[in-house]
Protein backbone atom coordinates (compact mmCIF):
# COMPACT_ATOMS: atom_id res chain seq x y z
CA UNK A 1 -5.50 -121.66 44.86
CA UNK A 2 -8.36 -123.76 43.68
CA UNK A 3 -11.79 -123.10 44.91
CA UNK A 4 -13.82 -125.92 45.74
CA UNK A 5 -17.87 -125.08 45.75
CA UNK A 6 -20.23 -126.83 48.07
CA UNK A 7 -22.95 -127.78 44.85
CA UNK A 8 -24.10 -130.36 42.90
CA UNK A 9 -22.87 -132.04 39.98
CA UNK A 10 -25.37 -133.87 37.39
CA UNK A 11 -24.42 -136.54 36.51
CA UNK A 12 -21.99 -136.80 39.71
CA UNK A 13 -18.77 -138.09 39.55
CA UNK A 14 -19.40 -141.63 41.14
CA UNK A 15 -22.01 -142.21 39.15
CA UNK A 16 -19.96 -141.43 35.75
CA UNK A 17 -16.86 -143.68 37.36
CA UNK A 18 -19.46 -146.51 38.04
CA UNK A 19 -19.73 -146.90 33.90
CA UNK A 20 -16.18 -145.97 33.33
CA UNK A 21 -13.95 -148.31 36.02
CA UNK A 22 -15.27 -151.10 34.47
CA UNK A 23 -13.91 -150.31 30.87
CA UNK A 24 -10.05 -150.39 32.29
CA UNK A 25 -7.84 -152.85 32.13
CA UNK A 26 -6.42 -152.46 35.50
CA UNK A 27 -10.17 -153.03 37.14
CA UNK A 28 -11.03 -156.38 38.58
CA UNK A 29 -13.90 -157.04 37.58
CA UNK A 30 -16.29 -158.68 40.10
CA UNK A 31 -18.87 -159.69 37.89
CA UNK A 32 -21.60 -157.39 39.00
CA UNK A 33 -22.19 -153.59 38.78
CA UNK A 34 -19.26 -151.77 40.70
CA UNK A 35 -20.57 -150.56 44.06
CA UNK A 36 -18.34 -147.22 44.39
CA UNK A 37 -17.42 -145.52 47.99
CA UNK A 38 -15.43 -142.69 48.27
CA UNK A 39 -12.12 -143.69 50.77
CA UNK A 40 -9.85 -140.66 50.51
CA UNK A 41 -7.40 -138.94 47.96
CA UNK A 42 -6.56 -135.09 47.64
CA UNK A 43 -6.03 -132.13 45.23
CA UNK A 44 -3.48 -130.42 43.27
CA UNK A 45 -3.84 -126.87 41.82
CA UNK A 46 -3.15 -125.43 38.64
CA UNK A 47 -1.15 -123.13 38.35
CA UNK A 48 -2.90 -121.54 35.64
CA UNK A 49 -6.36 -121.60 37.69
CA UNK A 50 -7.79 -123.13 34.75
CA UNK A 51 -8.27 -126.99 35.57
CA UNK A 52 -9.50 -128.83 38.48
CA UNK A 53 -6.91 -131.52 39.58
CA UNK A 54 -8.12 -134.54 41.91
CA UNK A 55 -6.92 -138.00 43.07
CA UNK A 56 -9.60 -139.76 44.14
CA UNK A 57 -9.99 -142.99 46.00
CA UNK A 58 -12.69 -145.53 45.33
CA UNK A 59 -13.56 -148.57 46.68
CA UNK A 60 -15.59 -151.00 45.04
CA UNK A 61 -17.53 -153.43 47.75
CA UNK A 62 -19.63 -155.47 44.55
CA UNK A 63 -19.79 -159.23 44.58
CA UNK A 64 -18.96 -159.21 48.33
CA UNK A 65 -14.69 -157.77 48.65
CA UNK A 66 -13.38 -154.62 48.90
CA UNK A 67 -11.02 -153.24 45.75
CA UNK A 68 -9.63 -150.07 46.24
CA UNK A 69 -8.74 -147.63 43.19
CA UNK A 70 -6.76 -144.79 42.74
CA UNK A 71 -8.42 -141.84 39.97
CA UNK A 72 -6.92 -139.08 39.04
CA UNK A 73 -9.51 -136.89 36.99
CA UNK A 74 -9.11 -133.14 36.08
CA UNK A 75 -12.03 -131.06 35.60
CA UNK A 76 -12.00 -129.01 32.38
CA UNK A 77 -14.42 -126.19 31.28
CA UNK A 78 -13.82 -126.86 27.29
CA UNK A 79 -12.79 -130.14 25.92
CA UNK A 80 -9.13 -131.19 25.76
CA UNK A 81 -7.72 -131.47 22.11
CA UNK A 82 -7.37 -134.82 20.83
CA UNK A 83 -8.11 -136.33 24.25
CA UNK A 84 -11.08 -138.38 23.53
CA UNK A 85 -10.33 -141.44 24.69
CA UNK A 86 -9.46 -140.52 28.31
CA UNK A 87 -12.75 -138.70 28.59
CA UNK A 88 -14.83 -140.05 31.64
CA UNK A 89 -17.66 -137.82 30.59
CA UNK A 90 -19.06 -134.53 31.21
CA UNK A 91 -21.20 -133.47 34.34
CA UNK A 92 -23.28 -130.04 34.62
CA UNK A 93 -21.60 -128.26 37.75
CA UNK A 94 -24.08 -126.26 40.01
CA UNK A 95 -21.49 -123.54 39.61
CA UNK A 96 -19.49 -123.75 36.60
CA UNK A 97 -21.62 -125.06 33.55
CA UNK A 98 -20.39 -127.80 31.87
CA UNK A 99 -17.55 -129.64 33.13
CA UNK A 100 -15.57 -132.14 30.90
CA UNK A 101 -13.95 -135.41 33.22
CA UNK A 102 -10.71 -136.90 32.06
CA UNK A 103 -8.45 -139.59 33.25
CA UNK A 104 -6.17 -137.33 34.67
CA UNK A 105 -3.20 -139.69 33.51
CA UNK A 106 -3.67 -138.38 30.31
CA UNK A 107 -3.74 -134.71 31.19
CA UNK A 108 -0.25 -132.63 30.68
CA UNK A 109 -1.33 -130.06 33.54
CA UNK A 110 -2.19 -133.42 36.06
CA UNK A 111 1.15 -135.02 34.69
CA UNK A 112 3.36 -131.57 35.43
CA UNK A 113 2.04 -131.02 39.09
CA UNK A 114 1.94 -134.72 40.02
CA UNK A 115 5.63 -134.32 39.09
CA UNK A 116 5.81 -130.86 40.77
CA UNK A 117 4.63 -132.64 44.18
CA UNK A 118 7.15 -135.81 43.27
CA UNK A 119 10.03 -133.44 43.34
CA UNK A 120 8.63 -130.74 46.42
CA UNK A 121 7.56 -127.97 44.14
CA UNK A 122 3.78 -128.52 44.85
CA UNK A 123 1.65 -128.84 47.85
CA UNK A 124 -1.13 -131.69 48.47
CA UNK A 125 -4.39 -129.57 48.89
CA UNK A 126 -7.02 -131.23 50.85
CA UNK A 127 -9.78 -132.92 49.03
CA UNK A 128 -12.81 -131.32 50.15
CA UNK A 129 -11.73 -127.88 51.75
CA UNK A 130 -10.08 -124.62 49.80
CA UNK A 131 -7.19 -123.63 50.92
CA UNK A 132 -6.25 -126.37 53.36
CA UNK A 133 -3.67 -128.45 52.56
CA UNK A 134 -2.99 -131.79 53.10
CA UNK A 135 0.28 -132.96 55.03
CA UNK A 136 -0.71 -136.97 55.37
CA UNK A 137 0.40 -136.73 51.66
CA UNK A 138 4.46 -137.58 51.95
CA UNK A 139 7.05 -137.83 48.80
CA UNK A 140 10.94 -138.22 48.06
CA UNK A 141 12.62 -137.58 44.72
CA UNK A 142 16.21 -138.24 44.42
CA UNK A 143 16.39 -138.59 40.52
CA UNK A 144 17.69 -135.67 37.86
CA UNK A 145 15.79 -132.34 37.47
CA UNK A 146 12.56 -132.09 34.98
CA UNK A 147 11.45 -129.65 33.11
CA UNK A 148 8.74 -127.43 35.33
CA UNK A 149 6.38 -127.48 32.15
CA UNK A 150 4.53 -130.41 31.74
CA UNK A 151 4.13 -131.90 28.05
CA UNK A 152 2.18 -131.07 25.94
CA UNK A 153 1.13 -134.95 25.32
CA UNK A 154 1.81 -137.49 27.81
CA UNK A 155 2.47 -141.15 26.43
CA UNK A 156 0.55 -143.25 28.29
CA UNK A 157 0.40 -146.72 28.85
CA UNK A 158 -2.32 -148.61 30.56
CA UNK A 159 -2.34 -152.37 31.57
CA UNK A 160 -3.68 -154.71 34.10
CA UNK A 161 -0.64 -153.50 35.89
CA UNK A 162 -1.36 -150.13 36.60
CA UNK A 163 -0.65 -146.82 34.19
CA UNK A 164 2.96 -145.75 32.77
CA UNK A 165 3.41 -142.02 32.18
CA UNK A 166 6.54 -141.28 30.00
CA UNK A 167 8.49 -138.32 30.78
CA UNK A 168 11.29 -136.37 29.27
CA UNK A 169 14.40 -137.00 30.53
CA UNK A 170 14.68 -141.12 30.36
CA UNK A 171 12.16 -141.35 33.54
CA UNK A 172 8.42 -142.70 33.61
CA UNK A 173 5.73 -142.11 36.16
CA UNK A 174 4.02 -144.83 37.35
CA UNK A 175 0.95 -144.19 39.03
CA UNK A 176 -1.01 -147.18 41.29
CA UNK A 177 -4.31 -148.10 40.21
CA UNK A 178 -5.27 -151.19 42.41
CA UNK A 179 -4.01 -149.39 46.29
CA UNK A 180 -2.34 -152.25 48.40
CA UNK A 181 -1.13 -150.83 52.11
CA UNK A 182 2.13 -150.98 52.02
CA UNK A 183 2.71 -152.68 49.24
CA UNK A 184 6.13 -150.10 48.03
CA UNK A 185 6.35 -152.39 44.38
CA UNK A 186 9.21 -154.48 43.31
CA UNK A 187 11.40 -156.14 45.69
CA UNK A 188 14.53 -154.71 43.77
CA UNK A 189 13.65 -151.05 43.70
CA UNK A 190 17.12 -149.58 42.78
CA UNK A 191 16.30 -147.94 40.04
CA UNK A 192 13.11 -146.65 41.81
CA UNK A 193 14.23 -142.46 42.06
CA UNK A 194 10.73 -140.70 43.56
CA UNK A 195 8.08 -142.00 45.43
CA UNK A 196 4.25 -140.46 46.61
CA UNK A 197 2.50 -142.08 49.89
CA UNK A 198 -0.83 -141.19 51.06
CA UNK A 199 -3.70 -142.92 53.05
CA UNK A 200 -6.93 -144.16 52.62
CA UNK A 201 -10.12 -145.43 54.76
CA UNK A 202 -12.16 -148.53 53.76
CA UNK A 203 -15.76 -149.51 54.71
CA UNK A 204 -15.07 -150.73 57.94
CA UNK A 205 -13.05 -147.72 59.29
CA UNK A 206 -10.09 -149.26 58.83
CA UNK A 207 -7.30 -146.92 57.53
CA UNK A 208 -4.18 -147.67 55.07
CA UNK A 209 -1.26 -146.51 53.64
CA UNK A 210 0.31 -147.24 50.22
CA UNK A 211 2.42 -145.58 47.04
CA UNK A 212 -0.02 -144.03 45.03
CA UNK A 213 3.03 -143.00 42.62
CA UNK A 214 6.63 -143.89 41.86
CA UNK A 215 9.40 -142.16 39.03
CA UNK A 216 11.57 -144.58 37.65
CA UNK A 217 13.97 -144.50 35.16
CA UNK A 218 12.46 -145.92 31.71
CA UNK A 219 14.34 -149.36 31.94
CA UNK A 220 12.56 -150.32 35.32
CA UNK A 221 9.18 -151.08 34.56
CA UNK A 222 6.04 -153.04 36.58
CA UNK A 223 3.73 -153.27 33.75
């Protein structure tokens, strides 16, 4: 079970996502300085103990409308090998030392337990309690079994679309980056074979619900 500490974290993580959403090409842009609010999301834990697994869910209320993103980050204590480029930077926990902030896309042990959820072998953990988990977060999987190991390098594919996760196994995870309630993707979804729902609240109180994930197989794709 992953421990979540009540501490600070320098810089924090909204601050480092305020000079990292803007660098995607899934963000839409507003012209000014994103104006980041957290609006939900939950955990995963590693089975290993090792790294910290979050989906977070921003919404950015700059220029004057409301954009909500999902984030996956994992929390590291070392650097990731050969994972550069989906560093979102490092942050100096209260607790742990140094933590090092990826795109969690590009993370094998966020990959293999966003898969282990996908297909009921995982459990939603709330976002801000240890321990506690979190049932709002629903799933279905009807496709072939996976490997329980996740790779050691996910291909990844980011576009104004959202982000592509290749799998083994002919199937690729596509994971929502620009949260629409209700929207469930393509009108056609036959070849759509897992699905992940869960909620968020905007500004106004308002809450939604949405995919925040869907497995298809490699010939169905949004991007």
């Amino acid at each position: 079970m992953a421990m979540i500490y009540k501490t600070t974290m320098k810089p924090g993580k909204t601050e480092l996502l305020t000079a990292w959403l803007p660098t995607r090409p899934w963000y839409a842009s507003t012209g000014h300085t994103p104006e980041l609010d957290r609006s939900g999301g939950f955990r995963l834990d590693d089975p290993e103990g090792e790294v910290g697994i979050e989906f977070m869910v921003l919404t950015d209320h700059s220029g004057g409308r409301e954009t909500s993103y999902l984030v996956p980050l994992t929390y590291r204590g070392a650097p990731l090998d050969g994972a550069g480029a989906a560093l979102v930077g490092t942050s100096e926990h209260g607790v742990l030392g140094t933590r090092w902030i990826y795109d969690g896309a590009h993370d094998p042990v966020l990959v293999g337990q966003l898969v282990a959820l996908l297909q009921g072998r995982a459990v939603a953990q709330d976002q801000s309690d240890s321990g506690v988990s979190d049932p709002s977060v629903t799933a279905w999987y009807e496709g072939p079994e996976l490997p329980a190991a996740p790779q050691a390098w996910p291909e990844v594919t980011d576009t104004a679309r959202g982000t592509d996760v290749r799998l083994p196994g002919g199937l690729v995870l596509g994971l929502t980056r620009v949260l629409r309630p209700g929207d469930a993707g393509p009108q056609d979804a036959s070849e759509i074979v897992g699905r992940l729902t869960a909620g968020w609240t905007t500004l106004d109180g308002a809450s939604y619900r949405g995919p925040f994930a869907e497995l298809r197989t490699a010939g169905h794709s949004t991007n």
